[in-house]
Protein backbone atom coordinates (compact mmCIF):
# COMPACT_ATOMS: atom_id res chain seq x y z
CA UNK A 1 0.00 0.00 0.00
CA UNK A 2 1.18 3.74 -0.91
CA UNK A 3 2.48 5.68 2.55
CA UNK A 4 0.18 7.51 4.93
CA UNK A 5 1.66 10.68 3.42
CA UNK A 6 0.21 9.16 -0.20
CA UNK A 7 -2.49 8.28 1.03
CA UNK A 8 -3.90 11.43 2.29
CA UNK A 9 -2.78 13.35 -0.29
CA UNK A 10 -5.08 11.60 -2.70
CA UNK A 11 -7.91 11.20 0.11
CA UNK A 12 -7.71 15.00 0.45
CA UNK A 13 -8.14 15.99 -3.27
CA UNK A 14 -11.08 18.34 -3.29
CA UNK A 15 -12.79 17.19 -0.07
CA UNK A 16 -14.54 19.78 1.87
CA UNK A 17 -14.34 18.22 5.40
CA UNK A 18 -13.02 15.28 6.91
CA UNK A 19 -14.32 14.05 10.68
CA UNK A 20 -12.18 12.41 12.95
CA UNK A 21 -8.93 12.94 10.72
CA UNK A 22 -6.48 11.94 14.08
CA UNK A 23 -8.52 8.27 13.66
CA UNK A 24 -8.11 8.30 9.94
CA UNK A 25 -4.26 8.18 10.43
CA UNK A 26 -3.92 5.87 12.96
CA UNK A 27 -5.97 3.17 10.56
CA UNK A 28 -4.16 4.09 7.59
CA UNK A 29 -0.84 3.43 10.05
CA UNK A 30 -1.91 -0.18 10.94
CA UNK A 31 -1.43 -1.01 7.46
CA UNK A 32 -4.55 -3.22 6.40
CA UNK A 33 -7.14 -2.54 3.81
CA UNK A 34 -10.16 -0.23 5.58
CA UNK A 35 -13.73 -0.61 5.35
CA UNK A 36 -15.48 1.84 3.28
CA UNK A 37 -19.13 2.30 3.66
CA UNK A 38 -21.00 4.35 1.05
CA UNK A 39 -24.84 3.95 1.75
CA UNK A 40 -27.32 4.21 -1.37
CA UNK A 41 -31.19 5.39 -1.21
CA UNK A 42 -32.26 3.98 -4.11
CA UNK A 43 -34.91 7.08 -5.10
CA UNK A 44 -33.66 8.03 -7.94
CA UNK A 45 -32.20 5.92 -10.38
CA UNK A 46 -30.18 7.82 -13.17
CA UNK A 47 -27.19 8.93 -12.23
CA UNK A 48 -25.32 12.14 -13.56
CA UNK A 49 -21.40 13.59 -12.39
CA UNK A 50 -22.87 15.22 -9.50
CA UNK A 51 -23.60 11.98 -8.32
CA UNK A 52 -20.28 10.39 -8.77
CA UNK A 53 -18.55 12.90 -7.19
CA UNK A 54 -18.40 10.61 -3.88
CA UNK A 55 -18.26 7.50 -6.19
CA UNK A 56 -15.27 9.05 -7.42
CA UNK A 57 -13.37 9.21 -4.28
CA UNK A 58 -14.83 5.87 -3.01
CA UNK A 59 -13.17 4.41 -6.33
CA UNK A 60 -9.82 6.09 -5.30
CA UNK A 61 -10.06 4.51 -1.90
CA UNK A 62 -10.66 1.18 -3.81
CA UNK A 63 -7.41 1.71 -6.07
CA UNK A 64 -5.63 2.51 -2.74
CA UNK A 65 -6.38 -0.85 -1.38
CA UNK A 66 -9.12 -0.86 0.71
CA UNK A 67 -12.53 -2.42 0.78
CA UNK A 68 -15.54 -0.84 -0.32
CA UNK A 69 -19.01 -1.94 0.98
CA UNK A 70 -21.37 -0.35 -0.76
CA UNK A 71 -24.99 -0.65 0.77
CA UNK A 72 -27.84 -0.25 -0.99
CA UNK A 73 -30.47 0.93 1.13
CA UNK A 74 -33.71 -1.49 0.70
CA UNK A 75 -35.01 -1.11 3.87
CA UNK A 76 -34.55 2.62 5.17
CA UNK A 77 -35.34 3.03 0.95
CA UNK A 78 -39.36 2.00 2.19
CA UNK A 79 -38.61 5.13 4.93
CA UNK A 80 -37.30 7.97 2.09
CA UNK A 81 -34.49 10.07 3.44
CA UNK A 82 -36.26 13.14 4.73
CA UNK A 83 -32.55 15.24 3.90
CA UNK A 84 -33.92 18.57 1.92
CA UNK A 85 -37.47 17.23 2.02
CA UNK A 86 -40.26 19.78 2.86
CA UNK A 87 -42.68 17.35 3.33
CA UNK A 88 -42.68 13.46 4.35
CA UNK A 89 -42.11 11.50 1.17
CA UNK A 90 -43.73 8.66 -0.18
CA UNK A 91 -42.57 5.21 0.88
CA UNK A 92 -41.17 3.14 -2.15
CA UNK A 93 -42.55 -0.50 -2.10
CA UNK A 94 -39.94 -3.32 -1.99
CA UNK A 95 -40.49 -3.59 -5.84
CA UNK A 96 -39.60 0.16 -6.34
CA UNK A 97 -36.31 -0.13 -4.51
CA UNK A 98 -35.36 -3.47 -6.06
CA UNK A 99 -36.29 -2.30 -9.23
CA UNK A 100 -33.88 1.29 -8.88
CA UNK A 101 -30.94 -1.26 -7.39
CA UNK A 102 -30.05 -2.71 -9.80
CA UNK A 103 -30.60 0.28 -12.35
CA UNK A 104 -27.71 1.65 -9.86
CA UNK A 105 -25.56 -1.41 -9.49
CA UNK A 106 -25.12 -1.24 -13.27
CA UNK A 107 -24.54 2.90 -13.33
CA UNK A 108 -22.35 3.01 -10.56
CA UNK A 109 -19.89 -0.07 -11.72
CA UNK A 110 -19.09 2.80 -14.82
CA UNK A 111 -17.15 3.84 -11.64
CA UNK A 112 -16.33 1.25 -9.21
CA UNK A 113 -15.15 -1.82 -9.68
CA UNK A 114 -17.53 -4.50 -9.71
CA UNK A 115 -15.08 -7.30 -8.70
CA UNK A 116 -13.53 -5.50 -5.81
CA UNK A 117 -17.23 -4.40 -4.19
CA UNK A 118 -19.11 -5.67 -1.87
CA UNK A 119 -22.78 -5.14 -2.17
CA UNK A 120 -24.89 -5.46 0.20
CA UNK A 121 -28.84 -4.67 1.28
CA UNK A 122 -29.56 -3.25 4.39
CA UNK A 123 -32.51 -5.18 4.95
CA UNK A 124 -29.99 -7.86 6.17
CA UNK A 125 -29.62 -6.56 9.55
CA UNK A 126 -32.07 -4.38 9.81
CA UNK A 127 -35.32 -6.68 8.93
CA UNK A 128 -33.99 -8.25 12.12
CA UNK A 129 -34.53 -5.14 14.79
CA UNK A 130 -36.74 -6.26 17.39
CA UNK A 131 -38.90 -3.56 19.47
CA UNK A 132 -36.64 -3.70 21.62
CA UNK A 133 -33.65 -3.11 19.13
CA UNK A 134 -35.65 -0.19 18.12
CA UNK A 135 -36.42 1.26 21.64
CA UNK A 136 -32.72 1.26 22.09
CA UNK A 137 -31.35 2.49 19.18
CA UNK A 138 -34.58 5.37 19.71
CA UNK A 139 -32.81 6.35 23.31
CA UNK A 140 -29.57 7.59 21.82
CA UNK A 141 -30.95 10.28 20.44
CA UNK A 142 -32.63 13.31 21.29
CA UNK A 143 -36.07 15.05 19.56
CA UNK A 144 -33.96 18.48 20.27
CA UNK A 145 -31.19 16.83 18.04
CA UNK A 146 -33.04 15.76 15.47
CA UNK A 147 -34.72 19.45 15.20
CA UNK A 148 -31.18 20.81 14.73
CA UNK A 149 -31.66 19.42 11.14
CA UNK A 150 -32.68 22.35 8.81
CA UNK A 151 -35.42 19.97 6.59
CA UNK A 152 -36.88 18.79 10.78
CA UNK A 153 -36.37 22.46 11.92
CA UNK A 154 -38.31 23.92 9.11
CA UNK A 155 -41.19 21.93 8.90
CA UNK A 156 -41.51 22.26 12.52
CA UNK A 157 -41.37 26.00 12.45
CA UNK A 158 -43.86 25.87 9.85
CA UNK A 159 -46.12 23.38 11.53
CA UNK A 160 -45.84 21.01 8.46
CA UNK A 161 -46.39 17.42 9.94
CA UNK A 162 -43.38 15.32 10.75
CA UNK A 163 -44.11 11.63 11.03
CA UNK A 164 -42.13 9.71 13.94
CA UNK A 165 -41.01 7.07 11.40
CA UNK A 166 -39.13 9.74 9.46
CA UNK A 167 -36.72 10.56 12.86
CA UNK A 168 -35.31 6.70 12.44
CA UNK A 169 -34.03 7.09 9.08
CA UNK A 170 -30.72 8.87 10.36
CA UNK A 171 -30.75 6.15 12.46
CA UNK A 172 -30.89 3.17 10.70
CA UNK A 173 -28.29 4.51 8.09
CA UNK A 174 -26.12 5.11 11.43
CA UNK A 175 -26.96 1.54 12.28
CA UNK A 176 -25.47 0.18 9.31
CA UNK A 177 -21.81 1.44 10.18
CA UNK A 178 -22.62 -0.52 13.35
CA UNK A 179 -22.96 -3.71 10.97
CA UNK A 180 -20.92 -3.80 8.96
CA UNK A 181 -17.94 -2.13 11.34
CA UNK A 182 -17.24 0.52 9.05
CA UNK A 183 -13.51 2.27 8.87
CA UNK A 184 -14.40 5.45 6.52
CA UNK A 185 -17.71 6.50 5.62
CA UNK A 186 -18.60 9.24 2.62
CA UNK A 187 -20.93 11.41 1.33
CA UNK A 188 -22.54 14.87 0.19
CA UNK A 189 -22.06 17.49 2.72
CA UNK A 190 -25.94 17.06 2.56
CA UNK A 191 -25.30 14.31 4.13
CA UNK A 192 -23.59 15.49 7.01
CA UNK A 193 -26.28 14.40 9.80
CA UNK A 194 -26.91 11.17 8.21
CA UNK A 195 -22.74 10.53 7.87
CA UNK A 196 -22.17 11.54 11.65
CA UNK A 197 -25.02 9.43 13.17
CA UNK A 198 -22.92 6.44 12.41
CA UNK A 199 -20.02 7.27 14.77
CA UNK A 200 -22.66 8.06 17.80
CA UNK A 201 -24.29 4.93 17.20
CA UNK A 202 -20.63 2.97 16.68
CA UNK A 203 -19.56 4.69 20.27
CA UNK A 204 -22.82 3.58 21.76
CA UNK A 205 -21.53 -0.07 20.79
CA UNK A 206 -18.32 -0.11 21.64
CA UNK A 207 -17.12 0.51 18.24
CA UNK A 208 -14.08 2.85 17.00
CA UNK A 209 -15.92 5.51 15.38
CA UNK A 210 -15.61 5.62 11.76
CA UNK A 211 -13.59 9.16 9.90
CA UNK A 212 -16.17 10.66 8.06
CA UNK A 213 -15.11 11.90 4.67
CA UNK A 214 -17.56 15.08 2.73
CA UNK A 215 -17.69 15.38 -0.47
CA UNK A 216 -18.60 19.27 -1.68
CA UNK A 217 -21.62 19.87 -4.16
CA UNK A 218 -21.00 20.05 -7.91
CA UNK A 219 -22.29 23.18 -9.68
CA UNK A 220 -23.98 21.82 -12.69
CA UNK A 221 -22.89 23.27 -16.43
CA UNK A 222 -24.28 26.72 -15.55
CA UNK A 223 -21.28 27.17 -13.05
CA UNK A 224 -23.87 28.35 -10.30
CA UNK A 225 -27.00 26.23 -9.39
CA UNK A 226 -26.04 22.39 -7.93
CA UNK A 227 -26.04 19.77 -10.79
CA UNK A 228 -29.43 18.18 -11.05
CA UNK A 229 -31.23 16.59 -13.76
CA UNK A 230 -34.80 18.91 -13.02
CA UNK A 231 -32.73 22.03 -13.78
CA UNK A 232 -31.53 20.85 -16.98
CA UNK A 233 -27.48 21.57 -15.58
CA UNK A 234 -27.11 17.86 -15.97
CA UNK A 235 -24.55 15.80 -17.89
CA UNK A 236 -25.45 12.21 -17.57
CA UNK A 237 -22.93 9.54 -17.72
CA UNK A 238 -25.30 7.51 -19.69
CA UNK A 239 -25.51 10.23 -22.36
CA UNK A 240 -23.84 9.26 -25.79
CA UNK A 241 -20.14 10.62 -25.44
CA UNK A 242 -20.73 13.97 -28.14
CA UNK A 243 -23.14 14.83 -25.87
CA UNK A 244 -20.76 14.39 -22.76
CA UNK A 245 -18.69 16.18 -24.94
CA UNK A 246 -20.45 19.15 -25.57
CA UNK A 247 -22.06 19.78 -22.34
CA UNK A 248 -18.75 19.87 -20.78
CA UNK A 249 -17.33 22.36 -23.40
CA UNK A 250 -20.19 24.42 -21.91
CA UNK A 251 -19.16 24.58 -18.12
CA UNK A 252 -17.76 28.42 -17.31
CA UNK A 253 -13.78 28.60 -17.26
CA UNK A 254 -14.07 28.95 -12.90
CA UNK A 255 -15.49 25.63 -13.10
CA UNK A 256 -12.54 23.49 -14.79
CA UNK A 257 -10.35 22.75 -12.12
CA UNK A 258 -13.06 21.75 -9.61
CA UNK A 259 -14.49 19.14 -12.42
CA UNK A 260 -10.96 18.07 -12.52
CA UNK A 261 -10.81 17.53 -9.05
CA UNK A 262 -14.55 16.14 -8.37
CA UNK A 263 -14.88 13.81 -11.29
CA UNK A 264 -11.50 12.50 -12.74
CA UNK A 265 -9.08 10.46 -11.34
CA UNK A 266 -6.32 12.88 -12.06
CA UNK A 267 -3.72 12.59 -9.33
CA UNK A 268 -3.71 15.89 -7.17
CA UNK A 269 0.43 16.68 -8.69
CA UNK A 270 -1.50 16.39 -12.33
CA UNK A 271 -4.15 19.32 -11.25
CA UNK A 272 -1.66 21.36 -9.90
CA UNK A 273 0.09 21.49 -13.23
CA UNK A 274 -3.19 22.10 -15.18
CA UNK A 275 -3.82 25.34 -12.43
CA UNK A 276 -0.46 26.24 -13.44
CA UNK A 277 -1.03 26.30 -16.55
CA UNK A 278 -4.69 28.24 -16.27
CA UNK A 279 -2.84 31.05 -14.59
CA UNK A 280 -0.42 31.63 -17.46
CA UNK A 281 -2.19 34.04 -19.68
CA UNK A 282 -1.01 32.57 -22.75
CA UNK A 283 -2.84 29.56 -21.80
CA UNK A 284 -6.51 29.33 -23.82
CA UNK A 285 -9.16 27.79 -20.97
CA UNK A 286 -10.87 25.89 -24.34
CA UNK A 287 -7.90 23.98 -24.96
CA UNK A 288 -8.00 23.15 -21.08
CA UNK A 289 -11.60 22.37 -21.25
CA UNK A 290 -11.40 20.03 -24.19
CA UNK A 291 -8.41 18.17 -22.24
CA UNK A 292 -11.22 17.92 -19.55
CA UNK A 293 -14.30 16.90 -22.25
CA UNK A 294 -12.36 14.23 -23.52
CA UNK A 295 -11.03 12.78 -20.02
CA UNK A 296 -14.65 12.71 -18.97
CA UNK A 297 -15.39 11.08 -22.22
CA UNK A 298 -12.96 8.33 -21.82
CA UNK A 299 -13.76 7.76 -18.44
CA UNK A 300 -17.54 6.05 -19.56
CA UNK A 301 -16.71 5.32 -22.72
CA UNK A 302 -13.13 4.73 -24.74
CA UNK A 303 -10.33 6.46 -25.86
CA UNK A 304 -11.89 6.09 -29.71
CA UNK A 305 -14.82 7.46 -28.84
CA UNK A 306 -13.07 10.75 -26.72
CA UNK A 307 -11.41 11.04 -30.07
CA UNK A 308 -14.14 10.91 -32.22
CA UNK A 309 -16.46 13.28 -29.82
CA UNK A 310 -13.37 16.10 -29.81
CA UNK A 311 -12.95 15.72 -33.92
CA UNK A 312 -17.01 16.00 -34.12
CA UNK A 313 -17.31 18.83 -31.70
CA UNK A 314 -13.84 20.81 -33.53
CA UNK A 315 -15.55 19.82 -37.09
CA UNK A 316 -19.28 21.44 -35.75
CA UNK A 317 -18.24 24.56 -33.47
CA UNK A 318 -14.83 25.03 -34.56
CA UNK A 319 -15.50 24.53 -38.51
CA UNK A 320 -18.98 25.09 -38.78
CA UNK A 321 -18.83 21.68 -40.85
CA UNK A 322 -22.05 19.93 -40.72
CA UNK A 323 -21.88 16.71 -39.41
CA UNK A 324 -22.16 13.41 -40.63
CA UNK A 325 -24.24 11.75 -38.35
CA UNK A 326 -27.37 13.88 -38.93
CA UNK A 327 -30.72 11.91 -37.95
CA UNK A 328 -32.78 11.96 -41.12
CA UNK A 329 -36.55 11.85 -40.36
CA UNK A 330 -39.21 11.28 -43.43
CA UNK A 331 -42.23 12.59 -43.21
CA UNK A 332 -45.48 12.57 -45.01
CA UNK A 333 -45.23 15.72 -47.10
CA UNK A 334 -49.61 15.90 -46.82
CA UNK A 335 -49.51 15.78 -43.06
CA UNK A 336 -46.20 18.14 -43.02
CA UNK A 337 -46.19 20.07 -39.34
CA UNK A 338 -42.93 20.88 -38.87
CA UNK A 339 -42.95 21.73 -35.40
CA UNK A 340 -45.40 18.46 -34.97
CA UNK A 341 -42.60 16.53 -36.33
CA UNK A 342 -39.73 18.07 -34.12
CA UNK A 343 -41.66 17.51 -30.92
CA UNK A 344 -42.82 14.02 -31.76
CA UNK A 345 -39.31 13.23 -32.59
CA UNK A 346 -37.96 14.31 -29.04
CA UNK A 347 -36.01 17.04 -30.76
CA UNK A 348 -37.57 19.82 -29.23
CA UNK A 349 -39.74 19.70 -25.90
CA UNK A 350 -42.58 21.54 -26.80
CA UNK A 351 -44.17 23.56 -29.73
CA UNK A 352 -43.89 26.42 -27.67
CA UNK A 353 -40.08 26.15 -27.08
CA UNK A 354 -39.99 25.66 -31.11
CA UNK A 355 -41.58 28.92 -31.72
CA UNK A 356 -39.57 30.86 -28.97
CA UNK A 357 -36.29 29.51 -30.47
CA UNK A 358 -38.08 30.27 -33.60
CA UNK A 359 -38.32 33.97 -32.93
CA UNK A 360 -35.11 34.31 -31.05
CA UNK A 361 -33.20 33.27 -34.69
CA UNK A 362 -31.90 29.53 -33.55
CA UNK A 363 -33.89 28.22 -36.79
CA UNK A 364 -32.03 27.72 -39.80
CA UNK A 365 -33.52 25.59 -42.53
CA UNK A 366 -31.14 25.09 -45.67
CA UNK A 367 -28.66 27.30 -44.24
CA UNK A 368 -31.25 30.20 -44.13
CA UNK A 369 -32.19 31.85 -40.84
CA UNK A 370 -35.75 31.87 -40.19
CA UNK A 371 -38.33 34.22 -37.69
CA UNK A 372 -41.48 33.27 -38.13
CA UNK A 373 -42.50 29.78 -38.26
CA UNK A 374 -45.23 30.60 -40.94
CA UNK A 375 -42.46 31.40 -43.37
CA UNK A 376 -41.26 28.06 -43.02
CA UNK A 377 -40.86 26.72 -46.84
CA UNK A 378 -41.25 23.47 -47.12
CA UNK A 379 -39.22 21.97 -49.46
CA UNK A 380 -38.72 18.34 -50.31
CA UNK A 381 -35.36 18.06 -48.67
CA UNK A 382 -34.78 20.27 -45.42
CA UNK A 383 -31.78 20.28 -43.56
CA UNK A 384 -33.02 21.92 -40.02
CA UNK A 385 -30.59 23.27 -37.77
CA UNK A 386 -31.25 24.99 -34.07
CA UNK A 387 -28.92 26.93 -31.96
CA UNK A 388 -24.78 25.17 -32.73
CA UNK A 389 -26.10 22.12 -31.62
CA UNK A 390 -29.07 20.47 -33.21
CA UNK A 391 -29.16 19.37 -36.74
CA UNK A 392 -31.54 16.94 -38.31
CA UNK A 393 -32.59 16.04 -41.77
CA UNK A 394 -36.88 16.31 -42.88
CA UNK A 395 -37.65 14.62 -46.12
CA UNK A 396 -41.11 14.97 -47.47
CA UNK A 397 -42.35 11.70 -49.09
């Protein structure tokens, strides 16, 4: 195993917090492969980079040595973590959580390696609670603590119910460091009450509390609001890679070196060179940036396709070529509704985002810029192209 000195560096890369750092050192010092928990509420099942921003440092734990345990969370699932929530959320049946599992399992190996995790359900362990289990595990905690969350706080200041069931989901993810005896736990700085629950309830059982590790937030591509899918910041790692491509060519020049260090495996030395090399002012950001697209490429994909996604985007935006791999769509030239067909064909969202883009001058057809979308001509051949990004071929039969 690398030295303590190594280690930490590399555990340290763009963390915002670390809990019980002293006890993180003296495990790294006896020398063994840790435990690492990372607990999963499977809610949500499509996964974007803001996502595997812990992933990513749970994977550099893995290539350090040390065993990952990651625990998908069946049972407090049928709860619904209450972090952020305004109001109690609707329980998941068995099927639901099962069902989002494995969509995970299969997202989150892009990261991880499958052969070196353990997975494991949470219902193992905690299934078996008796009343009395629960009664216990109940008395470590205070109602006054649990109100210090913001989510409990809120709705309490605002007299929005609070069910007593959601006050043991903190609990039962705490529980599972308990089982599972774990060495290093991570997560979101969202996370933060759920993380630190597990070393109470490890103390409580005689346990050597685990070092906590938070990961920050990711800005999504605007550079300002966190990354999430319902804000339309998102890049997805399922995405095709000129997609991945292109979305991360759009991320503002203060956001490079963060993406470098929240979702690459670049070793810390590497990123200092690359900040190095941002501060020189003969450096171009783009050229940075596309170092960064096509890392983030390769990482889910290949190196062929990073390749191919940097010569398409450099051949589109650099070039103004149009490319090759144009979707062609034919169409019955007696039924012909242009913005019908774009909608239908998931290339737009909505007639009424067609006509806005419409009258804001992203509409060329044949190369000509068009206002109005009753001057559309309609020809028997149309190449359509909106905004830099969107091209697609109409042919009228």
């Amino acid at each position: 195993m690398k030295s303590i000195e190594d280690q930490l560096k590399i555990i340290l890369k763009g963390t915002e917090a670390i809990i019980g750092m002293e006890g993180l050192k003296e495990k790294l010092a006896e020398n063994r492969p840790l435990t690492i928990k990372l607990g999963l509420d499977p809610s949500a099942p499509d996964i974007h980079l803001g996502h595997t921003v812990v992933l990513r440092k749970v994977k550099a734990l893995q290539d350090l040595g040390h065993n990952v345990v990651l625990i998908i969370g069946d049972f407090t699932g049928m709860i619904g973590d209450p972090t952020g929530k305004s109001k109690t959320r609707k329980s998941l049946t068995k099927a639901d959580v099962i069902t989002n599992a494995n969509t995970y399992k299969e997202q989150i190996f892009k990261v991880l390696d499958r052969n070196k995790t353990q997975v494991r359900f949470n219902s193992q362990w905690l299934s078996k609670l008796t009343m009395e289990n629960a009664l216990n595990l109940a008395a470590t905690t205070t109602v006054a603590r649990m109100l210090e969350r913001d989510d409990f706080k809120n709705r309490y200041e605002s007299q929005t119910p609070i069910s007593i069931h959601e006050f043991f989901y903190p609990l039962l993810q705490g529980y599972d460091s308990v089982a599972i005896k774990a060495d290093i736990e991570l997560g979101g700085t969202d996370q933060r009450f759920n993380v630190l629950m597990g070393r109470t309830l490890q103390k409580e059982n005689g346990q050597n509390p685990q070092s906590t590790i938070f990961m920050p937030l990711l800005e999504g591509t605007d550079g300002v609001k966190k990354m999430s899918k319902s804000l339309g910041n998102y890049i997805g790692i399922n995405e095709d890679p000129n997609t991945i491509y292109e979305k991360t060519m759009g991320i503002p020049d203060n956001m490079i070196i963060k993406y470098y260090e929240l979702i690459t495996d670049l070793h810390p030395d590497d990123i200092n060179i690359i900040k190095e090399l941002l501060s020189k002012s003969t450096t171009n950001p783009r050229d940075i940036k596309m170092n960064l697209s096509k890392e983030i490429v390769k990482m889910y994909y290949d190196e062929n396709a990073s390749i191919k996604a940097e010569e398409r985007f450099k051949s589109i935006f650099q070039k103004k070529q149009i490319p090759d791999d144009i979707n062609i769509l034919c169409v019955n030239k007696n039924n012909f509704d242009i913005a019908d067909v774009l909608v239908k064909n998931k290339i737009v969202t909505s007639k009424s985002e067609f006509r806005r883009l419409t009258s804001q001058g992203a509409l060329r057809i044949n190369g000509n810029k068009i206002f109005n979308i009753l001057e559309i001509p309609a020809s028997e051949k149309m190449l359509i192209q909106i905004g830099k990004k969107i091209f697609v071929k109409v042919n009228l039969i």
